[in-house]
PDB file of N, CA and C in Angstrom:
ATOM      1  N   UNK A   1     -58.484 110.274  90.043  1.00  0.00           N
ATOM      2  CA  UNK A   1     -57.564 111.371  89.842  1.00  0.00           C
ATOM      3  C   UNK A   1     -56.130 110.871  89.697  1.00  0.00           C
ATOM      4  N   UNK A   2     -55.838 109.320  89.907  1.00  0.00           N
ATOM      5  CA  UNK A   2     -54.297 109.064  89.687  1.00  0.00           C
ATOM      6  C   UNK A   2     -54.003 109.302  88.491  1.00  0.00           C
ATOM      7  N   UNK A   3     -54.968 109.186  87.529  1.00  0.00           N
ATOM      8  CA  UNK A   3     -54.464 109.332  85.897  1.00  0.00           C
ATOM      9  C   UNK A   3     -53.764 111.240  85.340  1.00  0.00           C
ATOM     10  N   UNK A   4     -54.046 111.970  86.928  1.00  0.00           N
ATOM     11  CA  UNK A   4     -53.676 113.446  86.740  1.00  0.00           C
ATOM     12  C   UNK A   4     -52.324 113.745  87.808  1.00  0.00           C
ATOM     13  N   UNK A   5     -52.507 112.433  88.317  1.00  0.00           N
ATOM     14  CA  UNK A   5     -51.606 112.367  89.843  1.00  0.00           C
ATOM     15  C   UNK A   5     -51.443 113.422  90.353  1.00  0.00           C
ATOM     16  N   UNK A   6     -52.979 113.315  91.217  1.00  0.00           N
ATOM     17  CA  UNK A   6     -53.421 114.139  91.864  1.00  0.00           C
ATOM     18  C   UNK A   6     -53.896 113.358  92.990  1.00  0.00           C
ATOM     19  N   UNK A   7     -54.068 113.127  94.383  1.00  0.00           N
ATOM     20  CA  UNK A   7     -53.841 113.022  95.578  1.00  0.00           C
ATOM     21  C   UNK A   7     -54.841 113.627  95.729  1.00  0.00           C
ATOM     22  N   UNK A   8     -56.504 113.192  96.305  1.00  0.00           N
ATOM     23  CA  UNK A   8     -57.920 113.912  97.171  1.00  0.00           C
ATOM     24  C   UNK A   8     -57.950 112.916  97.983  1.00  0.00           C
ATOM     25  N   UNK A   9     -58.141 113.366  99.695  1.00  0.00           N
ATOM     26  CA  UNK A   9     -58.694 112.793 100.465  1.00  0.00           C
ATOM     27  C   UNK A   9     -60.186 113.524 100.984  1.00  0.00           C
ATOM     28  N   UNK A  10     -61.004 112.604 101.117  1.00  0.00           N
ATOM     29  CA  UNK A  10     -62.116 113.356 101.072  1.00  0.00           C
ATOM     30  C   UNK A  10     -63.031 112.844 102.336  1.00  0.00           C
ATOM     31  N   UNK A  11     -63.663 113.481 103.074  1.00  0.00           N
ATOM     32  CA  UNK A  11     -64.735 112.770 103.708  1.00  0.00           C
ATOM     33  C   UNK A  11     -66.220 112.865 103.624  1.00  0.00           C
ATOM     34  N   UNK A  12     -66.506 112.256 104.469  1.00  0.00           N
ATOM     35  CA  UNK A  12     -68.450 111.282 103.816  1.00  0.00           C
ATOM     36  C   UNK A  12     -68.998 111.083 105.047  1.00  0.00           C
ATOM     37  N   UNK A  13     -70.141 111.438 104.953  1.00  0.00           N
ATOM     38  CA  UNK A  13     -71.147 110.250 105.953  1.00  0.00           C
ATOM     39  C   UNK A  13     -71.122 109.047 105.434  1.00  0.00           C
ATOM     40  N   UNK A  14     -70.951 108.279 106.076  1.00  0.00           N
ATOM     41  CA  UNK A  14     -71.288 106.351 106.528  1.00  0.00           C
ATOM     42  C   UNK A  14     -72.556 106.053 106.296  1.00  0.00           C
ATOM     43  N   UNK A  15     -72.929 106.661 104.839  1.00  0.00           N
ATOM     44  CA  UNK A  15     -74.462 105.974 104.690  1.00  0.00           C
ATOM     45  C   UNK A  15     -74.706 104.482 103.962  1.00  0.00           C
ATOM     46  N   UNK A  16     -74.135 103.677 104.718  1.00  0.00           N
ATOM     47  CA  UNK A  16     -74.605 101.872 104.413  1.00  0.00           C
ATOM     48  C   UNK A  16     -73.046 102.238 103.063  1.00  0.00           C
ATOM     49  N   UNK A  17     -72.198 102.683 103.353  1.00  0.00           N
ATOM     50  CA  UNK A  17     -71.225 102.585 102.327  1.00  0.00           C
ATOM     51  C   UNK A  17     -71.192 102.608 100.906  1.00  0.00           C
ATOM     52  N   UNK A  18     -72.099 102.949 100.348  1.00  0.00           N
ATOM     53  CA  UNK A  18     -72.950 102.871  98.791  1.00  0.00           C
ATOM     54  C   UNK A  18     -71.977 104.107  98.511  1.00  0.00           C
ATOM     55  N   UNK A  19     -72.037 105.254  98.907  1.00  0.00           N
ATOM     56  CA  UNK A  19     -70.967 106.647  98.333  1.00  0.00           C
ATOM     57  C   UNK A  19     -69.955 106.114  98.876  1.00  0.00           C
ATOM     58  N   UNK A  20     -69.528 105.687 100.044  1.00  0.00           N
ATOM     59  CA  UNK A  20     -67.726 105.115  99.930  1.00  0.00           C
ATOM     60  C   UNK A  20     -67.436 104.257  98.895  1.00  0.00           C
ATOM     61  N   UNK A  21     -68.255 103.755  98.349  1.00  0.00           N
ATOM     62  CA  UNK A  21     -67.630 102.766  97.214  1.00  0.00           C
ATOM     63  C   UNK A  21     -68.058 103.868  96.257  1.00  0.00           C
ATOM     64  N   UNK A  22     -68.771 104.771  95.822  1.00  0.00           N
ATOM     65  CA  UNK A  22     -67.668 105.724  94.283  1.00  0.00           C
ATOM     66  C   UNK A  22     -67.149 106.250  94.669  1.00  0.00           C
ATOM     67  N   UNK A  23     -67.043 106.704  96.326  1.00  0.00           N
ATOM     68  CA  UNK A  23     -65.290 107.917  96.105  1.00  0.00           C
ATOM     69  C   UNK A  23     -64.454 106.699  95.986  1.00  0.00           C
ATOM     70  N   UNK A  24     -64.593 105.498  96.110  1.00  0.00           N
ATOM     71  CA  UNK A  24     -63.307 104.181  96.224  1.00  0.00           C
ATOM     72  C   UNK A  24     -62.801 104.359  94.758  1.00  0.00           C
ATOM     73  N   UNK A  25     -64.337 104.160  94.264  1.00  0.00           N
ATOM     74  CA  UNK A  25     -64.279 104.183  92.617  1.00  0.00           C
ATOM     75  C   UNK A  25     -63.771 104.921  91.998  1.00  0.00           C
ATOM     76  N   UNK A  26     -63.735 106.412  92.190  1.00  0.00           N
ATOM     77  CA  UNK A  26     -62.972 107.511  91.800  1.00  0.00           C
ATOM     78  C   UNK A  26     -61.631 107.761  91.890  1.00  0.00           C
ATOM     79  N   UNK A  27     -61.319 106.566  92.655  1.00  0.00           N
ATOM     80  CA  UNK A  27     -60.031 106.954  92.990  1.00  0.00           C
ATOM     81  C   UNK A  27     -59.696 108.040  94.091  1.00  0.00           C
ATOM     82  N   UNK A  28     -60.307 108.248  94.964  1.00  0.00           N
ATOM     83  CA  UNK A  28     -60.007 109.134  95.949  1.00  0.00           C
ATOM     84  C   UNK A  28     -59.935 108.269  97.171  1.00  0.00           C
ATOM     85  N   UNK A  29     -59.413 109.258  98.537  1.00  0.00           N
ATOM     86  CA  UNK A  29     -58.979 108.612  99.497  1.00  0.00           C
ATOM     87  C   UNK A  29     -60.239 108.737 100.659  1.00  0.00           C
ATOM     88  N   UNK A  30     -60.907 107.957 100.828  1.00  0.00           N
ATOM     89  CA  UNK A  30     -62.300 108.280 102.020  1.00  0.00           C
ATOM     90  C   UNK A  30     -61.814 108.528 103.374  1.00  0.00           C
ATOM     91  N   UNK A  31     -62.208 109.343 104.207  1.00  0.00           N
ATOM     92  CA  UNK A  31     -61.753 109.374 105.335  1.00  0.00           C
ATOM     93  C   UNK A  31     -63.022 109.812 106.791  1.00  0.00           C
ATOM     94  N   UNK A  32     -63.154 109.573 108.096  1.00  0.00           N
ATOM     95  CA  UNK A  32     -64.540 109.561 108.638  1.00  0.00           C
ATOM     96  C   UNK A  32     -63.431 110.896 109.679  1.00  0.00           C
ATOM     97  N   UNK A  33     -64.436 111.879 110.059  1.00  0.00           N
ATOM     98  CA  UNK A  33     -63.639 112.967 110.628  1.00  0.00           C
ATOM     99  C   UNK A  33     -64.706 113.244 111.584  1.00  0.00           C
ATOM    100  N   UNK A  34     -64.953 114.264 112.776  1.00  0.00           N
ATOM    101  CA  UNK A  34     -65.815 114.487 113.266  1.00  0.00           C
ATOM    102  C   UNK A  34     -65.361 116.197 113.485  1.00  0.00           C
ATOM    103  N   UNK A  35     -66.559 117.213 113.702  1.00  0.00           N
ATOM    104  CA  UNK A  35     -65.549 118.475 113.828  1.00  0.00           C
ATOM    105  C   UNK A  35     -64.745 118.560 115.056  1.00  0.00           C
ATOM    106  N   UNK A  36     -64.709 117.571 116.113  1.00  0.00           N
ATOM    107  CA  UNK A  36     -63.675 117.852 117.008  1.00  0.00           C
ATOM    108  C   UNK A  36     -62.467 117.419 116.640  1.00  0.00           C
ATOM    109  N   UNK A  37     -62.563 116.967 115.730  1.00  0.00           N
ATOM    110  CA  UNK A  37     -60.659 116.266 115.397  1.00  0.00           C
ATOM    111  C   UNK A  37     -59.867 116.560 114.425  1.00  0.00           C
ATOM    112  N   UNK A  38     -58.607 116.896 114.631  1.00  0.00           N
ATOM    113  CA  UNK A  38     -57.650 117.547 114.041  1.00  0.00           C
ATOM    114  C   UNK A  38     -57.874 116.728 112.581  1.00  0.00           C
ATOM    115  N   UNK A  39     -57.433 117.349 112.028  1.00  0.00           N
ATOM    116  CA  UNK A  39     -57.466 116.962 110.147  1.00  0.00           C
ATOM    117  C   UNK A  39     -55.771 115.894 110.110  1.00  0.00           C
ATOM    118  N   UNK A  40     -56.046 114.747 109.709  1.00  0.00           N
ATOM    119  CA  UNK A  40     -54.558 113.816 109.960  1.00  0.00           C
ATOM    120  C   UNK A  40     -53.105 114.306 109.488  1.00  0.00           C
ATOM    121  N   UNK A  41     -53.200 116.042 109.105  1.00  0.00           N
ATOM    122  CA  UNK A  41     -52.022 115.484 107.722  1.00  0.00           C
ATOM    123  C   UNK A  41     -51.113 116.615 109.030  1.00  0.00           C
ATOM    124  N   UNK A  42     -49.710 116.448 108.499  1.00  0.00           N
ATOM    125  CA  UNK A  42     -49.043 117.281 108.951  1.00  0.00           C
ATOM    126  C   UNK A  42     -49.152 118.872 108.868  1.00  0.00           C
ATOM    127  N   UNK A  43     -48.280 119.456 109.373  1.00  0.00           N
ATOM    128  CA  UNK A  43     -48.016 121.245 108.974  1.00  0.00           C
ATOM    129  C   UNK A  43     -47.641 121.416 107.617  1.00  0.00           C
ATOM    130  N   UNK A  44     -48.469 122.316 107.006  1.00  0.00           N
ATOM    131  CA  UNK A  44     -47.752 122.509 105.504  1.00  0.00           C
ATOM    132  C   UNK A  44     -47.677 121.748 104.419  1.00  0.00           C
ATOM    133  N   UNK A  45     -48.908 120.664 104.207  1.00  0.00           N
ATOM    134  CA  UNK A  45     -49.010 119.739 103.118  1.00  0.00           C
ATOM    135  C   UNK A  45     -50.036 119.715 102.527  1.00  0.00           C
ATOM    136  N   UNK A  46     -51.016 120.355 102.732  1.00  0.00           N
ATOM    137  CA  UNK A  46     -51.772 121.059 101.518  1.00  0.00           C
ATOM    138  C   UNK A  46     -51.829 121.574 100.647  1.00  0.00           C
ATOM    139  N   UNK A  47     -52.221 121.570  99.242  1.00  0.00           N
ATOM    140  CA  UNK A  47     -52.307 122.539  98.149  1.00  0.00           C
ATOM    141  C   UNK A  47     -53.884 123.492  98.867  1.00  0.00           C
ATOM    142  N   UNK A  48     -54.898 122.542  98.367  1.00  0.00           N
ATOM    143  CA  UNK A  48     -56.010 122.759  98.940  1.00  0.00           C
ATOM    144  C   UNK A  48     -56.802 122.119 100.012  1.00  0.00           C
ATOM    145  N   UNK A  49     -57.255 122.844 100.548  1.00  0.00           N
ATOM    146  CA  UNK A  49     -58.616 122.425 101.385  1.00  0.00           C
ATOM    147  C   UNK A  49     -59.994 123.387 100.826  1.00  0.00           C
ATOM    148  N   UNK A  50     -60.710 122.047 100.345  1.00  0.00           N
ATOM    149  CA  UNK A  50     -61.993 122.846 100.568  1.00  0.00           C
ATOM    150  C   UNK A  50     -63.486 122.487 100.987  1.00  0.00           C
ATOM    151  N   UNK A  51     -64.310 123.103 101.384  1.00  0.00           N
ATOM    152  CA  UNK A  51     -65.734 122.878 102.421  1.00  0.00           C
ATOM    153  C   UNK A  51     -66.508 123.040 101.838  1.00  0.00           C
ATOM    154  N   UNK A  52     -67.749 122.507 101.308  1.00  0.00           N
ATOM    155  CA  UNK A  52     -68.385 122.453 101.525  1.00  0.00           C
ATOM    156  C   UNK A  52     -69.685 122.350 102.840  1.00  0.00           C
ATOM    157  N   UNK A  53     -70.719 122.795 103.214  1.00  0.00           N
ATOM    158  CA  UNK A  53     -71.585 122.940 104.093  1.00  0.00           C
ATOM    159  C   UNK A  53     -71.087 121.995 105.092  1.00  0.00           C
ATOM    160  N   UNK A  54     -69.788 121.912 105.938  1.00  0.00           N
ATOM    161  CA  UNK A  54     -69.895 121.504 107.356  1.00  0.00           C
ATOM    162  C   UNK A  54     -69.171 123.061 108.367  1.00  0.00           C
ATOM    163  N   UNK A  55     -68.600 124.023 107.841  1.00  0.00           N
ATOM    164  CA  UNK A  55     -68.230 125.094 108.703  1.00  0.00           C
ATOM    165  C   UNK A  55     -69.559 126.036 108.753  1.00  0.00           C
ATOM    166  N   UNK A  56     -70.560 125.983 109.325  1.00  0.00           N
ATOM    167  CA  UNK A  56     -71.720 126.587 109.470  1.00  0.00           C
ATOM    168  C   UNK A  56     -72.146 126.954 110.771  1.00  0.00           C
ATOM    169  N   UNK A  57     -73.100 127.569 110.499  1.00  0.00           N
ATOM    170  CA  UNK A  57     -73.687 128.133 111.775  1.00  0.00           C
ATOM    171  C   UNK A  57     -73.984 127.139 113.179  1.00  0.00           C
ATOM    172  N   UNK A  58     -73.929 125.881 112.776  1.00  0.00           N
ATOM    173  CA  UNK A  58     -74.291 124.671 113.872  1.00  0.00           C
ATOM    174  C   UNK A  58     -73.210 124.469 114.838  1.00  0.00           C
ATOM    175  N   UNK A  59     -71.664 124.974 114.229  1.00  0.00           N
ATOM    176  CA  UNK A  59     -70.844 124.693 115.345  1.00  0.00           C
ATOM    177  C   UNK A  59     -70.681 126.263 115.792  1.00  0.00           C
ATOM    178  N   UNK A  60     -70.104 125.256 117.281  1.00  0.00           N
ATOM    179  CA  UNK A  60     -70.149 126.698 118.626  1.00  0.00           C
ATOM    180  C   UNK A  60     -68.558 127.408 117.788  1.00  0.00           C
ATOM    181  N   UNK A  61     -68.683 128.321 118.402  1.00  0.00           N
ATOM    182  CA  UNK A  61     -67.342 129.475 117.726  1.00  0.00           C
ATOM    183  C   UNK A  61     -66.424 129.134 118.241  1.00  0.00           C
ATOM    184  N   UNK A  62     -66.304 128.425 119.122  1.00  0.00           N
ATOM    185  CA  UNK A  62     -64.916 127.907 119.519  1.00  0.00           C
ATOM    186  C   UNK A  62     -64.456 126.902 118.657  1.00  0.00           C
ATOM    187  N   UNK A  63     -65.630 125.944 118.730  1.00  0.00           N
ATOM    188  CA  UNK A  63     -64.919 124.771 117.634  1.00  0.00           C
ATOM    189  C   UNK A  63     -64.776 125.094 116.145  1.00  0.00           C
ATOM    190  N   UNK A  64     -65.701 126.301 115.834  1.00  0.00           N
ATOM    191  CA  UNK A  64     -65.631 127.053 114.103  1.00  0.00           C
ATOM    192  C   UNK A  64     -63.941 127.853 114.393  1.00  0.00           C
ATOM    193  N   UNK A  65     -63.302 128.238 115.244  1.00  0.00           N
ATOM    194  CA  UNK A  65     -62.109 128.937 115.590  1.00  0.00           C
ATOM    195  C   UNK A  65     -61.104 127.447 115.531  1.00  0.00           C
ATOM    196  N   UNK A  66     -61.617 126.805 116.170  1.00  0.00           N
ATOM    197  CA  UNK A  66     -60.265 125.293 115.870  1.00  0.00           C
ATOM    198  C   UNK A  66     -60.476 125.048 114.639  1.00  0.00           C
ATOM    199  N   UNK A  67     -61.393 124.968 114.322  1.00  0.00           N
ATOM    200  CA  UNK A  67     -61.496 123.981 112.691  1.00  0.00           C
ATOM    201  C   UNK A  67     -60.508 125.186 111.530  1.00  0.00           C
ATOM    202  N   UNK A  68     -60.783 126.094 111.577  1.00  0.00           N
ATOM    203  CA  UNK A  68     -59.859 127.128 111.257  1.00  0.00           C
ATOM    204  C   UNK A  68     -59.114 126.838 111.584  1.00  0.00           C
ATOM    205  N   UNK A  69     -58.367 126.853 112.151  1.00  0.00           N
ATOM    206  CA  UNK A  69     -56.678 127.076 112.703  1.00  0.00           C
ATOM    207  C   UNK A  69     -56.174 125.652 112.131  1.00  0.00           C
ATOM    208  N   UNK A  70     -57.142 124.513 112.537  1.00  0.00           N
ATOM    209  CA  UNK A  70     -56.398 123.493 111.898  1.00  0.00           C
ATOM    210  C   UNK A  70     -55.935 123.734 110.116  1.00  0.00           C
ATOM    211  N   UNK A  71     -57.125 123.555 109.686  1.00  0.00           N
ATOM    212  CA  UNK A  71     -57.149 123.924 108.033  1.00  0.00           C
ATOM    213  C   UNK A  71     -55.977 124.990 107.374  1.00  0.00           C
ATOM    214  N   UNK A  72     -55.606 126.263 108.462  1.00  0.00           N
ATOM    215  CA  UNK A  72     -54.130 127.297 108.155  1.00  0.00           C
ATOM    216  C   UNK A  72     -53.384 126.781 108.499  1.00  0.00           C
ATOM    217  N   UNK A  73     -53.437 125.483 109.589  1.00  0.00           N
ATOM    218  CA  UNK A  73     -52.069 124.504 110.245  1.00  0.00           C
ATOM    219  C   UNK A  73     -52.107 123.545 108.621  1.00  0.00           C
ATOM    220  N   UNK A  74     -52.688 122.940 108.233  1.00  0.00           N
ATOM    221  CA  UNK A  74     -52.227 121.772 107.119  1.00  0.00           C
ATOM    222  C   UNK A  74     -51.626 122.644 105.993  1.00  0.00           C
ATOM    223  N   UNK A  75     -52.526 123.817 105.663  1.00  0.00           N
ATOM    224  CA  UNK A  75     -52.411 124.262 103.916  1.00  0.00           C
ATOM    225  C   UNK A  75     -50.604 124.851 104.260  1.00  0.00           C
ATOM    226  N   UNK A  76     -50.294 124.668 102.986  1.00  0.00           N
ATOM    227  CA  UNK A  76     -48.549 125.229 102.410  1.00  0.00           C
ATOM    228  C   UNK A  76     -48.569 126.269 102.473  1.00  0.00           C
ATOM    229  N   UNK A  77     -47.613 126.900 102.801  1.00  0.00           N
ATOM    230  CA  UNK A  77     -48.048 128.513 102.201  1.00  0.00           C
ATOM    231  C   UNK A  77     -48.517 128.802 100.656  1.00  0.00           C
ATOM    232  N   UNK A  78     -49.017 129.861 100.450  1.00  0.00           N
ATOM    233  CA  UNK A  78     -49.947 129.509  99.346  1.00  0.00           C
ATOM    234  C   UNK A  78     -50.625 128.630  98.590  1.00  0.00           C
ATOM    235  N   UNK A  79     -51.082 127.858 100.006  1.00  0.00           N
ATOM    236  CA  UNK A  79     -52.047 127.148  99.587  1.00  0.00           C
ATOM    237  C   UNK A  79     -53.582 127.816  99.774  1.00  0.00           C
ATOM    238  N   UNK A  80     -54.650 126.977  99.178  1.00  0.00           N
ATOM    239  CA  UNK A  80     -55.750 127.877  98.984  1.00  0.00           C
ATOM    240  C   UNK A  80     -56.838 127.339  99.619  1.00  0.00           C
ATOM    241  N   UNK A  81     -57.851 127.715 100.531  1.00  0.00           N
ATOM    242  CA  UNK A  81     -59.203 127.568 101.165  1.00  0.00           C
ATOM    243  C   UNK A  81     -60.131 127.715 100.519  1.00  0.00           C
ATOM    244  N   UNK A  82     -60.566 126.960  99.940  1.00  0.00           N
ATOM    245  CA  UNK A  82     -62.196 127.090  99.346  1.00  0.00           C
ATOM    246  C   UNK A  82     -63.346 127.282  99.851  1.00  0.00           C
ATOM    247  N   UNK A  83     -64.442 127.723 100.498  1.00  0.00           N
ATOM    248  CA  UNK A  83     -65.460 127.763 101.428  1.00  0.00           C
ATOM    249  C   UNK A  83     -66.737 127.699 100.198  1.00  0.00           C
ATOM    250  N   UNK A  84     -67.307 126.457 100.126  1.00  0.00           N
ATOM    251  CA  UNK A  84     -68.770 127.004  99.380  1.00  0.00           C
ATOM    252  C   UNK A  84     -69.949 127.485  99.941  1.00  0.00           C
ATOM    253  N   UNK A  85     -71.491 127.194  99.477  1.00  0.00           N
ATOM    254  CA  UNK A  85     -72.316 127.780 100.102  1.00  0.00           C
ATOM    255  C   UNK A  85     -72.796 127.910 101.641  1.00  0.00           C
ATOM    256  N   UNK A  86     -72.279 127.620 102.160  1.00  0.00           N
ATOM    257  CA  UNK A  86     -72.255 127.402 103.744  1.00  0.00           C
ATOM    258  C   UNK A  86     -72.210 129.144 104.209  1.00  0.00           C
ATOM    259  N   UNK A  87     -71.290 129.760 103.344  1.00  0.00           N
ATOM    260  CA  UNK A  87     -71.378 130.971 103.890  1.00  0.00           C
ATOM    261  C   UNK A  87     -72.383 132.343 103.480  1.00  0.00           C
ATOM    262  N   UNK A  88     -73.280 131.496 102.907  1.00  0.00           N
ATOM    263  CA  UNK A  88     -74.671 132.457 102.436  1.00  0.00           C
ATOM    264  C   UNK A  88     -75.059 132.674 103.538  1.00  0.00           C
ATOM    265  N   UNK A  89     -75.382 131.410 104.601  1.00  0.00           N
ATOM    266  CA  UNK A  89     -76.199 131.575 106.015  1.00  0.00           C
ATOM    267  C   UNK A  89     -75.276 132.266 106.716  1.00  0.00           C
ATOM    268  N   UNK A  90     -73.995 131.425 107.131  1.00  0.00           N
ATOM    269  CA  UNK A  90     -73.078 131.854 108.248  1.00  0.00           C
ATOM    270  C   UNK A  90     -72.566 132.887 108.395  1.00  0.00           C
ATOM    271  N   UNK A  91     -72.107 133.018 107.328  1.00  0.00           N
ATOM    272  CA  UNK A  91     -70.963 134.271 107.352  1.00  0.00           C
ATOM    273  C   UNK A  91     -71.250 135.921 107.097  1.00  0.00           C
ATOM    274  N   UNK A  92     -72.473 135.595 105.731  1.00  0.00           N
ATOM    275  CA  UNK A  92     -72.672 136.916 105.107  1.00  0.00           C
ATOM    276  C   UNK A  92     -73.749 137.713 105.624  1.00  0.00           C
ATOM    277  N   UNK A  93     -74.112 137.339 106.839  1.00  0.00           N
ATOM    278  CA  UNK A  93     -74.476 138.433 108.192  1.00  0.00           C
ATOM    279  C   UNK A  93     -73.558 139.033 109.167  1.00  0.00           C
ATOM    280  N   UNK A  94     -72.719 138.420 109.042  1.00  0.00           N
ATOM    281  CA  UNK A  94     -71.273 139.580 109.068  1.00  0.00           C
ATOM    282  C   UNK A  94     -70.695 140.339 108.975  1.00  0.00           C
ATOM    283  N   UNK A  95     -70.670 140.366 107.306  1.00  0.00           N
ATOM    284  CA  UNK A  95     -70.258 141.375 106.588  1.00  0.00           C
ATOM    285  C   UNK A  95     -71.447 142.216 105.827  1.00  0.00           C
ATOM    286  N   UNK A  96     -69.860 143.390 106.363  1.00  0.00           N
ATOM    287  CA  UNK A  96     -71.488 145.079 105.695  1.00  0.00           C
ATOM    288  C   UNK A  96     -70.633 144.935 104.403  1.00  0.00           C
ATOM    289  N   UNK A  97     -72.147 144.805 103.437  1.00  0.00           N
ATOM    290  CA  UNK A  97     -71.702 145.103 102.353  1.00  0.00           C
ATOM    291  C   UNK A  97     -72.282 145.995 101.749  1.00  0.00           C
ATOM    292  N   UNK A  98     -72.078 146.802 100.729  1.00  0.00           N
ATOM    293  CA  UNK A  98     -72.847 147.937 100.324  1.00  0.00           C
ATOM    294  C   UNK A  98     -74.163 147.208  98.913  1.00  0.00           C
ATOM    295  N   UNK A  99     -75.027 147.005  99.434  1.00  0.00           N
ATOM    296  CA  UNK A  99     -75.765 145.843  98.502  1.00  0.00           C
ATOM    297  C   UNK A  99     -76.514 146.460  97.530  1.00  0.00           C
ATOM    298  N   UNK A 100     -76.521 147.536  97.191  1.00  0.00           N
ATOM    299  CA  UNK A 100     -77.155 148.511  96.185  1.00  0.00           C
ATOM    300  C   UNK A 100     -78.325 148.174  96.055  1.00  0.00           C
ATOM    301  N   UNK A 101     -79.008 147.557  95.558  1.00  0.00           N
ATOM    302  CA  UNK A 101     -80.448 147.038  95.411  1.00  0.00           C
ATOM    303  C   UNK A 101     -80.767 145.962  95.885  1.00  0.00           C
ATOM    304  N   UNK A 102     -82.203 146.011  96.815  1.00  0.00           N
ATOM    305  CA  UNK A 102     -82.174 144.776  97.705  1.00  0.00           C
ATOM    306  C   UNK A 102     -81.953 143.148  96.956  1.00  0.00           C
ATOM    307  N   UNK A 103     -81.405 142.248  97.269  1.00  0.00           N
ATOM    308  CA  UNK A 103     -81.556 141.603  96.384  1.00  0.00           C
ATOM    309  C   UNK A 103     -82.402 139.975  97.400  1.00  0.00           C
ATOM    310  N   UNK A 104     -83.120 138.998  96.751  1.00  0.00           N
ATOM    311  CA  UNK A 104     -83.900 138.040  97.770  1.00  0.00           C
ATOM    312  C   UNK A 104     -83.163 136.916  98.014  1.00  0.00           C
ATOM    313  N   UNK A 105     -82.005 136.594  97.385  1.00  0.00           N
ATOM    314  CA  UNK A 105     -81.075 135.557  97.621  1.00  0.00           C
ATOM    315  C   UNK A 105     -79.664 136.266  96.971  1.00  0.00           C
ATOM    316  N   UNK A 106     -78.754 136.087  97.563  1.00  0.00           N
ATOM    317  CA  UNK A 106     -77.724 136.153  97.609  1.00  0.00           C
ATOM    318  C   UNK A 106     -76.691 134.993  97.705  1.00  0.00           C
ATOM    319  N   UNK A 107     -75.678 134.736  96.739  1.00  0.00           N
ATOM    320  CA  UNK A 107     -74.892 133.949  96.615  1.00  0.00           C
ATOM    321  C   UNK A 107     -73.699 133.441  97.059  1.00  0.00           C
ATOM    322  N   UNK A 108     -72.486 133.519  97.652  1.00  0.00           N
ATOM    323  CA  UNK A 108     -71.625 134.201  98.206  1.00  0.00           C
ATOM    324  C   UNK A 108     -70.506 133.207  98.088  1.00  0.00           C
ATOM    325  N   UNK A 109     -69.348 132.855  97.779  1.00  0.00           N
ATOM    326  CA  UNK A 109     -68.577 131.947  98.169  1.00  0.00           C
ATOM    327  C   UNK A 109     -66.619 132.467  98.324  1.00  0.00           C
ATOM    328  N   UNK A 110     -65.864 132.085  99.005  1.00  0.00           N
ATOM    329  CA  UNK A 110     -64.484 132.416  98.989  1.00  0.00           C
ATOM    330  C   UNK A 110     -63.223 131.418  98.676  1.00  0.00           C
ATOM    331  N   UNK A 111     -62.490 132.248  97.994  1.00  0.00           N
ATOM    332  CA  UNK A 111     -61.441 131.373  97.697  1.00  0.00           C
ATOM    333  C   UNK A 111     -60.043 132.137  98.458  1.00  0.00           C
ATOM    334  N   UNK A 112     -59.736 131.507  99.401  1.00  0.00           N
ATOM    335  CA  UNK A 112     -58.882 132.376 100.213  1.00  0.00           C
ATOM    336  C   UNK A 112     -57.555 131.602 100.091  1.00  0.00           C
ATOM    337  N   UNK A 113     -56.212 132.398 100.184  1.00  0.00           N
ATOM    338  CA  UNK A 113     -55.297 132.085 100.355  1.00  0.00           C
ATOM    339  C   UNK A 113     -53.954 132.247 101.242  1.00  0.00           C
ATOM    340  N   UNK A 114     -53.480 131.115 101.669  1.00  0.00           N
ATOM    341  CA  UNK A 114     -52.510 131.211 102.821  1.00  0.00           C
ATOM    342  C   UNK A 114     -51.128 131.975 101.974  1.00  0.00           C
ATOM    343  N   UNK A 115     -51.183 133.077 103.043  1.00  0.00           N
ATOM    344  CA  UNK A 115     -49.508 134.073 103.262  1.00  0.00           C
ATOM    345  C   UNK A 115     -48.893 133.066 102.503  1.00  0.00           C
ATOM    346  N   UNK A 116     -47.901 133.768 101.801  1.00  0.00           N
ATOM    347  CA  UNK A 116     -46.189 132.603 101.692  1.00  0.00           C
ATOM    348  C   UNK A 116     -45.172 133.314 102.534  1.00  0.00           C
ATOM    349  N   UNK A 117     -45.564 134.391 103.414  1.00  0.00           N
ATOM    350  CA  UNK A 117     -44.434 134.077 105.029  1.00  0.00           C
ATOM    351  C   UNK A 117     -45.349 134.128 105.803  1.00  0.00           C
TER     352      UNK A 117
END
């Protein structure tokens, strides 16, 4: 992505390093995170953050409530949250939706964005 100078830090499982060497390759920044730990960057230096399948039903609601707060602590104001399929399982038993005809899979994903005050 330097050829767009564009800036991704991304993280991975540590599988024998074979995918750390193409995000190396890609030009992106690898990074090893665990969900208890704050995300490295300061307040307010995000464009985006976005998830794929680790905010799911597996963590306890306290730590799904930190991991949040961190992610609205990094992004800029109007910066934007991406959430992908993770929230077919997690989330969209949550919400009442008016589903008109039953349907057997359902798709669901959000693109949310931080206030600018």
């Amino acid at each position: 992505m330097k050829e767009r100078n564009v800036t991704i830090v991304t993280t991975s499982m540590n599988l024998d390093g074979s995918f750390n060497s193409f995000i190396a390759f890609r030009g992106l920044i690898s990074m090893h995170l665990g969900v208890s730990q704050r995300l490295p960057f300061f307040k307010n230096t995000l464009d985006i953050v976005h998830s794929i399948r680790i905010l799911n039903n597996w963590i306890l609601d306290t730590m799904l409530e930190f991991t949040q707060y961190d992610i609205y602590r990094a992004l800029r104001p109007g910066g934007l949250f991406c959430l992908g399929s993770q929230l077919n399982v997690a989330y969209l038993p949550m919400l009442e939706l008016d589903r008109g005809i039953d349907k057997i899979v359902w798709y669901f994903s959000a693109l949310l964005e931080k206030p600018m005050s």
